[in-house]
N, C-alpha and C. Protein backbone atom coordinates (compact mmCIF):
# COMPACT_ATOMS: atom_id res chain seq x y z
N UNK A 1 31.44 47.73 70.67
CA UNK A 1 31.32 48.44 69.40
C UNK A 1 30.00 49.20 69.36
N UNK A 2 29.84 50.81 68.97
CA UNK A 2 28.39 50.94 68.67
C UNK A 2 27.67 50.55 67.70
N UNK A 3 26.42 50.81 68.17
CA UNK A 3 25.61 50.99 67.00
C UNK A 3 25.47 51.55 65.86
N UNK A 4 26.19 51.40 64.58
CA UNK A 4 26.10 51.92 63.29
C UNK A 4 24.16 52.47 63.25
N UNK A 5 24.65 53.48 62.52
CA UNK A 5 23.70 54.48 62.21
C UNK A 5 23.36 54.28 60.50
N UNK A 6 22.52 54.31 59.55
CA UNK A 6 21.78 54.35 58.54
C UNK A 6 22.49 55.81 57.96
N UNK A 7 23.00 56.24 56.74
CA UNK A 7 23.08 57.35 56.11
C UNK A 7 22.96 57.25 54.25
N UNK A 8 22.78 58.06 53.86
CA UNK A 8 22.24 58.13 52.67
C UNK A 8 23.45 59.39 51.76
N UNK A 9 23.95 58.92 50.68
CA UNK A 9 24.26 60.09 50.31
C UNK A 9 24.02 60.39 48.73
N UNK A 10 23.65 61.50 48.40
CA UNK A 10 23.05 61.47 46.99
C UNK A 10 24.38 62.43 46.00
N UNK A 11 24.78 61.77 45.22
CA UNK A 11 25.90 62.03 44.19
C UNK A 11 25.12 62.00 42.89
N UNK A 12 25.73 63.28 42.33
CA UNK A 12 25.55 64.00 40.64
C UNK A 12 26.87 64.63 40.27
N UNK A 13 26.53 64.20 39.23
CA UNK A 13 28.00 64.39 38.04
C UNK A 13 28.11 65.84 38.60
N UNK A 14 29.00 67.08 38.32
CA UNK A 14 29.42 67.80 38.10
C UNK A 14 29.64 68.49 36.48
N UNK A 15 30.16 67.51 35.31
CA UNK A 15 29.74 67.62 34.04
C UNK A 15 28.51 66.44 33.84
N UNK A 16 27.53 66.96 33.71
CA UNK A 16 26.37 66.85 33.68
C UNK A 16 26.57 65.40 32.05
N UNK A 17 27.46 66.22 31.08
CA UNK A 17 27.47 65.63 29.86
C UNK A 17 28.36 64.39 29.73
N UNK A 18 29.27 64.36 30.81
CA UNK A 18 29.88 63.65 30.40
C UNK A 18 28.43 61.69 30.54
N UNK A 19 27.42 62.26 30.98
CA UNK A 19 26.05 61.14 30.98
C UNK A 19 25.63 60.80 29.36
N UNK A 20 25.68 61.55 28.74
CA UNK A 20 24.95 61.30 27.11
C UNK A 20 26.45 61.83 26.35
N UNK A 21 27.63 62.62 26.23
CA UNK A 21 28.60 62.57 25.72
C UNK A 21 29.47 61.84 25.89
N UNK A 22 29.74 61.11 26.44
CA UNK A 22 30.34 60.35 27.42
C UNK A 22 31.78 60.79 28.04
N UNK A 23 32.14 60.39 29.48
CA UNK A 23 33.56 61.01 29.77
C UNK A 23 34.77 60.93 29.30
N UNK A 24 35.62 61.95 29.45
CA UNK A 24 36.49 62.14 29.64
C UNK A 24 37.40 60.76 29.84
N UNK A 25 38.60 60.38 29.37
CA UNK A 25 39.31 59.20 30.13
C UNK A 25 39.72 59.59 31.36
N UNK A 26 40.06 60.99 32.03
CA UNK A 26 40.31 60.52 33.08
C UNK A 26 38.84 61.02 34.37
N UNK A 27 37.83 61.16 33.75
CA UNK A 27 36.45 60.82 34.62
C UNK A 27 36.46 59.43 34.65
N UNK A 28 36.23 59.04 33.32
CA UNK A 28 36.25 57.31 33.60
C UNK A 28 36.82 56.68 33.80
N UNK A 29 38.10 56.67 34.28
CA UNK A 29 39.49 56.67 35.27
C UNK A 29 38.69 56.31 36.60
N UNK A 30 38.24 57.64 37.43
CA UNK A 30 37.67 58.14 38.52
C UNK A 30 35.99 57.30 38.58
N UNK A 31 35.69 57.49 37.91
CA UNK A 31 34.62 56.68 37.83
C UNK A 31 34.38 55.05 37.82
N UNK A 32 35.09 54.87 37.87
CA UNK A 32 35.78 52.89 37.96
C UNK A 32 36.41 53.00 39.23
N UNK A 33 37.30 53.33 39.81
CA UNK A 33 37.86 54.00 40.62
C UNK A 33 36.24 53.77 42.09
N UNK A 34 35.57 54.60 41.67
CA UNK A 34 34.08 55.02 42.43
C UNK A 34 33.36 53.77 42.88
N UNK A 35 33.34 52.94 41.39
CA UNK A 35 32.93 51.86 41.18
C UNK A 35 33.14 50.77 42.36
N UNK A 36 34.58 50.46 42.02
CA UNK A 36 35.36 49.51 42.90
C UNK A 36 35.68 50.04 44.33
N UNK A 37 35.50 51.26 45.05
CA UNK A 37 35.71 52.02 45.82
C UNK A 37 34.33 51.75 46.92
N UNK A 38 32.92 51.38 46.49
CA UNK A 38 31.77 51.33 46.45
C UNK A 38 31.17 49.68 46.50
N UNK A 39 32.09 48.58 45.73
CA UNK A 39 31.69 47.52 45.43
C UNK A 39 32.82 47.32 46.98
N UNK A 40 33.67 47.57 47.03
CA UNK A 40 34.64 47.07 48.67
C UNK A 40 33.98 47.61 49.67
N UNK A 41 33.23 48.77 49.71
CA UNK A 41 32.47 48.69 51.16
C UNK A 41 31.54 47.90 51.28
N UNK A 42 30.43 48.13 49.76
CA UNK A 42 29.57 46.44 50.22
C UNK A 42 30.26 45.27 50.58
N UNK A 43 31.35 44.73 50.15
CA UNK A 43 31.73 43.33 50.19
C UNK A 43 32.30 43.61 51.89
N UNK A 44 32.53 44.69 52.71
CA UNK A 44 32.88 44.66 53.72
C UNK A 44 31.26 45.20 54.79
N UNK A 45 29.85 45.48 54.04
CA UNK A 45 29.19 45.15 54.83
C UNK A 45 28.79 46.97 55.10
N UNK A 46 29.51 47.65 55.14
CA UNK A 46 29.13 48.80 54.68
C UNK A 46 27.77 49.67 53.75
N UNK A 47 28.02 49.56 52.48
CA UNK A 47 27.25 49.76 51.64
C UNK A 47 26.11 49.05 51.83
N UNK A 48 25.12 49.29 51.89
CA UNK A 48 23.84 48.07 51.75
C UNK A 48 23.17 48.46 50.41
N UNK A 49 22.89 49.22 50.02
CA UNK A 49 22.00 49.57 48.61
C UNK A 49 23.17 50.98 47.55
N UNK A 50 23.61 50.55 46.53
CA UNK A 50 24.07 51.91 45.68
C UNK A 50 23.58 51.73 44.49
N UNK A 51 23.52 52.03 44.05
CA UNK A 51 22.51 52.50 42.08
C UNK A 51 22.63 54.07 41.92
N UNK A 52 21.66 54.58 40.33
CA UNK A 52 21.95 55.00 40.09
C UNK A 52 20.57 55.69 38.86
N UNK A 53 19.81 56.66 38.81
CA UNK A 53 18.96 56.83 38.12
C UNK A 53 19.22 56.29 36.37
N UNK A 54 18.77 56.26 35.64
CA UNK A 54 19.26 55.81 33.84
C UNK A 54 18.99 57.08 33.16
N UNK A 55 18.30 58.32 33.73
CA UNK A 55 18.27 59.54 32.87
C UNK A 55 19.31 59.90 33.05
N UNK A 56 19.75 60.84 31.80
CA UNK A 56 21.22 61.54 31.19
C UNK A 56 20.89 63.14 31.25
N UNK A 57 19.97 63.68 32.18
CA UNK A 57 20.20 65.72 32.02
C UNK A 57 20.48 65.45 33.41
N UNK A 58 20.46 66.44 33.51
CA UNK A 58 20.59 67.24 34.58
C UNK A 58 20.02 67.14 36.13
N UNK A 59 18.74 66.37 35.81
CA UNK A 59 17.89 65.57 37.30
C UNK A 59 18.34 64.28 37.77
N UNK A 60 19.45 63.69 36.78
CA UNK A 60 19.97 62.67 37.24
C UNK A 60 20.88 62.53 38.66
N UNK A 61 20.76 61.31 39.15
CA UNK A 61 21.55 61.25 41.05
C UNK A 61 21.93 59.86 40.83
N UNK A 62 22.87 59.76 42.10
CA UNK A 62 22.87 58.43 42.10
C UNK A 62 22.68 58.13 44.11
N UNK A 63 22.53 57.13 44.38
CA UNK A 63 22.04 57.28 45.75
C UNK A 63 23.24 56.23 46.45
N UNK A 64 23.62 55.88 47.68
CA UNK A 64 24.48 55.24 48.17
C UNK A 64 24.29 55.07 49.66
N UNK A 65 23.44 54.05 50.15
CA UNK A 65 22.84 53.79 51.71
C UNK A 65 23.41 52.83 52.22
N UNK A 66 24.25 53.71 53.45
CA UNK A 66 25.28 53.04 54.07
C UNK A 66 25.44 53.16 55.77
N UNK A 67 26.26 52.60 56.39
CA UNK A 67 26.15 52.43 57.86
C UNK A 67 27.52 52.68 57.93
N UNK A 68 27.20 54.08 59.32
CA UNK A 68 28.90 54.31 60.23
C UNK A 68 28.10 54.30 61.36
N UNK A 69 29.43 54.68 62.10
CA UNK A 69 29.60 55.05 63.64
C UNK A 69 28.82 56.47 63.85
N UNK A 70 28.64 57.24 63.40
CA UNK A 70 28.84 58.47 63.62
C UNK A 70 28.37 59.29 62.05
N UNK A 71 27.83 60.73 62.24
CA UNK A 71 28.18 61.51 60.90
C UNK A 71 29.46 61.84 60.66
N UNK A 72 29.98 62.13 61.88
CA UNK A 72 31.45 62.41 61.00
C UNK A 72 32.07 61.60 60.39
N UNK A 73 31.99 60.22 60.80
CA UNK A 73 32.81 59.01 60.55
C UNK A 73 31.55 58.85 58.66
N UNK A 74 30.35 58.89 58.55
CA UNK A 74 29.88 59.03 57.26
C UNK A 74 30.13 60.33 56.38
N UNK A 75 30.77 61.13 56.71
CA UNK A 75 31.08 62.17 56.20
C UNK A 75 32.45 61.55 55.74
N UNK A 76 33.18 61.08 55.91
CA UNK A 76 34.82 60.75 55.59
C UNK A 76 34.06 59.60 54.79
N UNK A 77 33.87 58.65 54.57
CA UNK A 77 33.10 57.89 53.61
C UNK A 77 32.45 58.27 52.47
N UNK A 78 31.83 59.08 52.37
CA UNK A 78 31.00 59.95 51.02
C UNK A 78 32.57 60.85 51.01
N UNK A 79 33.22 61.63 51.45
CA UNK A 79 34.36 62.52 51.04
C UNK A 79 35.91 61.59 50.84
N UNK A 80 35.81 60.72 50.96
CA UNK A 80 36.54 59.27 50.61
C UNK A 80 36.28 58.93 49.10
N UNK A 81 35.23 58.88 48.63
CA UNK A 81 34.62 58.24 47.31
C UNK A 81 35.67 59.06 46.31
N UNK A 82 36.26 58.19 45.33
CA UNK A 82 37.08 58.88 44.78
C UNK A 82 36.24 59.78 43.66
N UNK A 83 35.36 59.45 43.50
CA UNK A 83 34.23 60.79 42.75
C UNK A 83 34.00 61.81 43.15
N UNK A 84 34.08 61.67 44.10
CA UNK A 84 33.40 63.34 44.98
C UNK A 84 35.22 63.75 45.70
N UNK A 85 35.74 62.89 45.96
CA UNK A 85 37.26 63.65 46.19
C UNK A 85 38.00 64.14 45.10
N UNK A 86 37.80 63.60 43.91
CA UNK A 86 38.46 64.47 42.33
C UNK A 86 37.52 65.62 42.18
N UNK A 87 36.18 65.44 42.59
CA UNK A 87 35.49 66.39 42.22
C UNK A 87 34.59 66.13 40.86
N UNK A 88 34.75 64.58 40.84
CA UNK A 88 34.07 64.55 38.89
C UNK A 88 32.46 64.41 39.53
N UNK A 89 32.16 64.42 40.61
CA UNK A 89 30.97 64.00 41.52
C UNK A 89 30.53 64.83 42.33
N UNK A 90 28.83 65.54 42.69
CA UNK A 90 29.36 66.41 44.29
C UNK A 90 27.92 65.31 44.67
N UNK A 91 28.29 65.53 46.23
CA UNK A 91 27.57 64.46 47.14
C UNK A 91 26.81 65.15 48.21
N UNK A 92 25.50 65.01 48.79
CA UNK A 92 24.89 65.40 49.78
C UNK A 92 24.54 64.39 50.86
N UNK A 93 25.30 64.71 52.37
CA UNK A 93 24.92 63.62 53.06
C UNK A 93 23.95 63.87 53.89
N UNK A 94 22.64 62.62 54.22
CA UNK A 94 21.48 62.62 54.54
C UNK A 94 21.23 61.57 55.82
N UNK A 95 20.75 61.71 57.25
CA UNK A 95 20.60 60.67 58.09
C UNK A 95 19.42 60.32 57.45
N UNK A 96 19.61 58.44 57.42
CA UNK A 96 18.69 58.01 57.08
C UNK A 96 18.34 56.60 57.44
N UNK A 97 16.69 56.05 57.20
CA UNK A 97 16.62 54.61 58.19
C UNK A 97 16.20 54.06 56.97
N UNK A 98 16.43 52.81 57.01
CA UNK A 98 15.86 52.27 56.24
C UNK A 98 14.82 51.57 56.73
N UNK A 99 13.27 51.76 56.51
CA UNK A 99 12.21 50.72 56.87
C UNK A 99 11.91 49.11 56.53
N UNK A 100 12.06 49.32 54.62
CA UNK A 100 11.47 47.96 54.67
C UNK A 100 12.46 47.54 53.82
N UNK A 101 12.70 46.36 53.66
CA UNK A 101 13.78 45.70 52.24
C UNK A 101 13.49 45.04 52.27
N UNK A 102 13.58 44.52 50.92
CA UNK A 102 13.35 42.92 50.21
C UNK A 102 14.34 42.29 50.78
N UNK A 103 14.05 40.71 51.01
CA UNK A 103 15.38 39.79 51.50
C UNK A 103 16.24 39.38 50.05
N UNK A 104 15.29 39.34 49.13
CA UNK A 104 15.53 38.74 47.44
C UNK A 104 15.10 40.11 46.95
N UNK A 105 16.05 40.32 45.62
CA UNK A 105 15.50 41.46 44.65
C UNK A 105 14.90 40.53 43.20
């Protein structure tokens, strides 16, 4: 098997409002959807860190640091996320290492 590689991908709403107006039912459909989509790659070891800034304009992101095979193979993972495949989400993918982590948060 190789060596999984470190990648990073940074996701922002698309309606910016639906953060302080709140969404749409079927964003928050898609957005639960994201949720549980996100909570199964961690529980499979995937995901290592996802969150999410608490500001509501426009500078808000959410971040998602994860391990593939490959960029392409992390590219189908961030374009997998059912947020950024409806489109209620757009995503930028980033190679990335992680240096230091807490063992306990």
């Amino acid at each position: 098997m190789p060596e999984l590689e470190e990648y990073l991908y940074l996701i922002q709403p698309m309606r910016v409002e639906m953060l302080w107006a709140g969404p749409t039912p079927q964003e928050a459909e898609i957005v639960s959807q994201h949720f549980s989509y996100l909570e199964a790659l961690t529980d499979q070891g995937i995901v290592i860190l996802a969150g999410r800034t608490l500001n509501t304009d426009e500078s808000s992101f959410g971040i998602v640091i994860f391990k593939a095979e490959s960029e392409k193979a992390a590219r189908v993972i961030m374009n997998d996320d059912p947020a950024v495949e409806a489109g209620v989400m757009r995503a930028k993918l980033f190679p990335y290492r992680v240096a230091l982590m807490a063992t306990r948060l």
